[in-house]
N, C-alpha and C. Protein backbone atom coordinates (compact mmCIF):
# COMPACT_ATOMS: atom_id res chain seq x y z
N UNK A 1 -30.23 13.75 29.69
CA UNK A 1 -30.41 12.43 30.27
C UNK A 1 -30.03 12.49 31.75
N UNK A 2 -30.75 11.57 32.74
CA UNK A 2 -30.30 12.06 33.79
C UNK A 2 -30.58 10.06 34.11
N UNK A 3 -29.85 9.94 35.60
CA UNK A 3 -29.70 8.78 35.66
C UNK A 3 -30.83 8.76 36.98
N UNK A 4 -31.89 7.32 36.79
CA UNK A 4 -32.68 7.66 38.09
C UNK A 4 -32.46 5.99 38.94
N UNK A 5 -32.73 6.21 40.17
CA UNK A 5 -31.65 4.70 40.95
C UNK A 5 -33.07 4.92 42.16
N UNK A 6 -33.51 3.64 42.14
CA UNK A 6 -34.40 3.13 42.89
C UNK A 6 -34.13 2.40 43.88
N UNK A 7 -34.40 2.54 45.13
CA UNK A 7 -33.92 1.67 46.48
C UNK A 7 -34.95 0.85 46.85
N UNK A 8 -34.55 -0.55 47.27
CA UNK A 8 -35.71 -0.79 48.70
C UNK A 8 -36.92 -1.23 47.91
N UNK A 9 -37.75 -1.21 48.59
CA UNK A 9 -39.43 -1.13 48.00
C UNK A 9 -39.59 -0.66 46.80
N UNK A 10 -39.29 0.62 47.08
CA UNK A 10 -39.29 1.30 45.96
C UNK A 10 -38.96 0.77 44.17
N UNK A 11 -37.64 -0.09 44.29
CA UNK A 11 -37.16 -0.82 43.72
C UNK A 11 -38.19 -2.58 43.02
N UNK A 12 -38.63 -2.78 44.06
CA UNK A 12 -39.53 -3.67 43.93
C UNK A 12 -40.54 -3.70 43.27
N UNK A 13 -41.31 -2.78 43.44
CA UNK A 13 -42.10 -1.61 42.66
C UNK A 13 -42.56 -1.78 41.71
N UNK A 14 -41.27 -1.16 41.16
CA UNK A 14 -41.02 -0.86 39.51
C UNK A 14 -40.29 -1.79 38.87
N UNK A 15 -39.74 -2.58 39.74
CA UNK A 15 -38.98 -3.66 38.83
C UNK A 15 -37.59 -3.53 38.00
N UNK A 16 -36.96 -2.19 38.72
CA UNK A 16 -35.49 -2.02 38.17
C UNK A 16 -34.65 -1.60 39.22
N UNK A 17 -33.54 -1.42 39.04
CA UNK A 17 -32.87 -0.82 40.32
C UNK A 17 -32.45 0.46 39.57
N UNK A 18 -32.14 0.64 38.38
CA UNK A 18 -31.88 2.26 37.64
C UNK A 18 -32.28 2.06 36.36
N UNK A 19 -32.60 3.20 36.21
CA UNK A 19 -32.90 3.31 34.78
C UNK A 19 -32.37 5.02 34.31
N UNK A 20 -32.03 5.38 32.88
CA UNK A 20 -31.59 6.24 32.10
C UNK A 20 -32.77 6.89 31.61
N UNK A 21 -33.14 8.17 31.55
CA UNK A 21 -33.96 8.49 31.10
C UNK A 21 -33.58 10.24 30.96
N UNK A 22 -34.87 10.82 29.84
CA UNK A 22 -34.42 11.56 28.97
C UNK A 22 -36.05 12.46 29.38
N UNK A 23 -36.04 13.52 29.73
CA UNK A 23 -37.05 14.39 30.68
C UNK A 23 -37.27 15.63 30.15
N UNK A 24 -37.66 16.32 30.13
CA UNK A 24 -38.25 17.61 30.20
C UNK A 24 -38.56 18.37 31.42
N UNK A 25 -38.92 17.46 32.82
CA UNK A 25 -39.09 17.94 33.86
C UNK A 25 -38.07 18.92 34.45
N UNK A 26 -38.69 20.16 35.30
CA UNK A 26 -37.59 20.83 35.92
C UNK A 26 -37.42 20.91 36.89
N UNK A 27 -38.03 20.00 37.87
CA UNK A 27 -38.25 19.83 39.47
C UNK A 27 -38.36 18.60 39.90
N UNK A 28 -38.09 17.83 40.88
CA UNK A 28 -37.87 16.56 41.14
C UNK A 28 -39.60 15.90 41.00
N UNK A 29 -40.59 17.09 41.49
CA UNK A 29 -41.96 16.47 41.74
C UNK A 29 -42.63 16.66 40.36
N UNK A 30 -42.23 17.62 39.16
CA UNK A 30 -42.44 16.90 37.71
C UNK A 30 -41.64 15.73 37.14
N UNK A 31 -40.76 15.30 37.53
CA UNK A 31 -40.23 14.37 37.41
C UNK A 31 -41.04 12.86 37.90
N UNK A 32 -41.37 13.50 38.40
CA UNK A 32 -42.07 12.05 39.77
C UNK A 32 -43.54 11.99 39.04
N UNK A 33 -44.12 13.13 38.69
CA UNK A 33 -45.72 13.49 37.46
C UNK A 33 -45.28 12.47 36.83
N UNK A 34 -43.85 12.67 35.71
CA UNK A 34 -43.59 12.09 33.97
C UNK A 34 -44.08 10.45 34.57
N UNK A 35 -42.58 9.76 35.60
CA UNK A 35 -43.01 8.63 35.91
C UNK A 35 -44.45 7.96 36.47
N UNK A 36 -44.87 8.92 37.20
CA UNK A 36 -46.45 8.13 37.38
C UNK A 36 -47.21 7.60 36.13
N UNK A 37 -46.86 8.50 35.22
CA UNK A 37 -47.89 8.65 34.14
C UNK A 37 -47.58 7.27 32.95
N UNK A 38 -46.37 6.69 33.54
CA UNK A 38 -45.82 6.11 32.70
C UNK A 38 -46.56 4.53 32.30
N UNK A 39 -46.53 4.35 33.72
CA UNK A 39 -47.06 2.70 34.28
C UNK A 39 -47.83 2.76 35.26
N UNK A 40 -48.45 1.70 35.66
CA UNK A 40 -49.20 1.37 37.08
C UNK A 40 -48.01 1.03 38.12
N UNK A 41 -46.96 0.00 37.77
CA UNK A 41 -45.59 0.16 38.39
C UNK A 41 -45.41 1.17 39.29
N UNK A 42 -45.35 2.14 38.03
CA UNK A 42 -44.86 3.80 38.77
C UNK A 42 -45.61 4.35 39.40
N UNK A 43 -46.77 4.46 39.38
CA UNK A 43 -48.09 5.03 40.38
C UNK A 43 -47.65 4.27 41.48
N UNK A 44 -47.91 2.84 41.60
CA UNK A 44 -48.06 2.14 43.19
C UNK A 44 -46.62 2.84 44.31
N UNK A 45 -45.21 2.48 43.15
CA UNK A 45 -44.00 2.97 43.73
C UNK A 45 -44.20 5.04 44.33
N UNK A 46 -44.65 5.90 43.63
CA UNK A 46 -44.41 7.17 44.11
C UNK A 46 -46.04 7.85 44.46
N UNK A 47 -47.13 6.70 44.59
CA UNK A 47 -48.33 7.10 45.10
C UNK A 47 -48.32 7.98 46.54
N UNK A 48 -47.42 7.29 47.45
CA UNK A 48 -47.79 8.45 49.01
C UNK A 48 -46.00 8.82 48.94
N UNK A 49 -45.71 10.35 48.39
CA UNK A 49 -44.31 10.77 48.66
C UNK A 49 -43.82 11.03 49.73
N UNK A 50 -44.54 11.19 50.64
CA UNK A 50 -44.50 11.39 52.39
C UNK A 50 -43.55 10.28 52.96
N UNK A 51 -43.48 9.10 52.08
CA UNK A 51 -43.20 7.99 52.61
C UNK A 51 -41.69 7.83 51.36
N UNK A 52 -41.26 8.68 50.90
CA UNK A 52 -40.02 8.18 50.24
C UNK A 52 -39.03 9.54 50.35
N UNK A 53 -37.92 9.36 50.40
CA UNK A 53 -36.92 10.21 50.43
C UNK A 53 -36.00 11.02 48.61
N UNK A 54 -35.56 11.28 48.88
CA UNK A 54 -35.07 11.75 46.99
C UNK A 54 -33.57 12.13 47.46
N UNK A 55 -32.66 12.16 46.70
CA UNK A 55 -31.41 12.65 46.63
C UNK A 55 -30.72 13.07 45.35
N UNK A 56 -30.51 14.02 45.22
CA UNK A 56 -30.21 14.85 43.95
C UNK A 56 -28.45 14.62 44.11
N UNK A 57 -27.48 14.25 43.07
CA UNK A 57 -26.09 13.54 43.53
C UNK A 57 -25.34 13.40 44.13
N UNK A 58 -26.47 12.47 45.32
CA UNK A 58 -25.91 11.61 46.35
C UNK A 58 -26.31 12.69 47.59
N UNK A 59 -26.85 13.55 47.50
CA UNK A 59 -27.08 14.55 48.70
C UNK A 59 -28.92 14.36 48.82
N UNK A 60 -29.25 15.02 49.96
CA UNK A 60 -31.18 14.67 50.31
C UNK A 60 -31.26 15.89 50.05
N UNK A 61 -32.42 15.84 49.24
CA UNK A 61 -32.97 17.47 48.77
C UNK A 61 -34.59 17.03 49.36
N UNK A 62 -35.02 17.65 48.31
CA UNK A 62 -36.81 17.66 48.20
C UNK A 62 -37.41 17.91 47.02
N UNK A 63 -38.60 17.30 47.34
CA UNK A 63 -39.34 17.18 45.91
C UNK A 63 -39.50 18.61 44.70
N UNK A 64 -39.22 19.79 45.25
CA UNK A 64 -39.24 20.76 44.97
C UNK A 64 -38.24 21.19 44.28
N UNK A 65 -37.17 20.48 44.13
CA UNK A 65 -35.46 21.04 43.71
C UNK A 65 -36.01 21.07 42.44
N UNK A 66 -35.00 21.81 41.94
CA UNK A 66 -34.58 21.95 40.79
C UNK A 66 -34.28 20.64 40.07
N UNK A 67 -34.48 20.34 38.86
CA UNK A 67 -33.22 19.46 37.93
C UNK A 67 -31.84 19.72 37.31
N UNK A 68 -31.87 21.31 37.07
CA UNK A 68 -30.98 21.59 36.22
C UNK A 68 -29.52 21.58 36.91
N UNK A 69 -28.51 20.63 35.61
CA UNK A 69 -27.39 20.37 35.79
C UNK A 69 -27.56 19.19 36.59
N UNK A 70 -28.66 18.14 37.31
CA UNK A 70 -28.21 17.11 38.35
C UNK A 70 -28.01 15.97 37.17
N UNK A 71 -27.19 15.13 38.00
CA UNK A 71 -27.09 13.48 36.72
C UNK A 71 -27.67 12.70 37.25
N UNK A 72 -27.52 12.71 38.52
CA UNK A 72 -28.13 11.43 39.44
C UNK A 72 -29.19 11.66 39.88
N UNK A 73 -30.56 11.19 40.23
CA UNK A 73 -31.91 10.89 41.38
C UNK A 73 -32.00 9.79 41.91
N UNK A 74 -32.01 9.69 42.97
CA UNK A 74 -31.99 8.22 43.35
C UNK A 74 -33.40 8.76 44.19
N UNK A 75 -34.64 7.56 44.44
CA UNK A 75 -35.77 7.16 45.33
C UNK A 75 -35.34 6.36 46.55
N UNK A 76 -35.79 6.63 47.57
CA UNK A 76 -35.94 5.47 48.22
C UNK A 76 -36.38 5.89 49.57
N UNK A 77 -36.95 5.07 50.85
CA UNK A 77 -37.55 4.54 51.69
C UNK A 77 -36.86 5.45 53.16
N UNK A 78 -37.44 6.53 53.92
CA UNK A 78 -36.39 6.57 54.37
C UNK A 78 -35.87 5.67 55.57
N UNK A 79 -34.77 6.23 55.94
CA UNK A 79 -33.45 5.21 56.74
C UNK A 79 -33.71 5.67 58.33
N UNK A 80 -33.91 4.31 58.93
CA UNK A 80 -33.63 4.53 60.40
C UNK A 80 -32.58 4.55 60.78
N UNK A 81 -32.33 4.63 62.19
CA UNK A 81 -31.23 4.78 62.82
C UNK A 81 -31.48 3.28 63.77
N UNK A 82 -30.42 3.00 64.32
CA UNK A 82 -30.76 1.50 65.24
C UNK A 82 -29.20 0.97 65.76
């Protein structure tokens, strides 16, 4: 089980701010496949990834990481500076 935490837009989206879920994926961007496939929700939210950030617990990785051993994924929008 791994815990996944939605920010921002992103959040809006899909209509949760986290959800618990139970995967098979072993990379953040099969992970991001399972959810598209899930809903239309999930398509609109992770349709252009160019445009969202990922963090594997609490640190910025990339779509490419690994899963194994993480608890946390969080999505979201990335952050300006100002």
């Amino acid at each position: 089980m791994i815990d996944v935490l939605y920010f921002a837009w992103v959040r809006e989206r899909i209509g949760l701010p986290r959800e618990r879920i139970e995967t098979s994926a072993t990379t953040v961007a099969e992970l991001v496949a399972e959810l598209r496939a899930r809903e239309e929700r999930y398509e609109a939210a992770f349709a252009d990834l160019s445009s969202l950030r990922v963090a594997l617990d609490q640190e910025l990785s990339s779509f490419d990481a690994p899963l194994a051993g993480v608890r946390e994924i969080a999505f979201f929008p990335p952050m300006t500076g100002g």
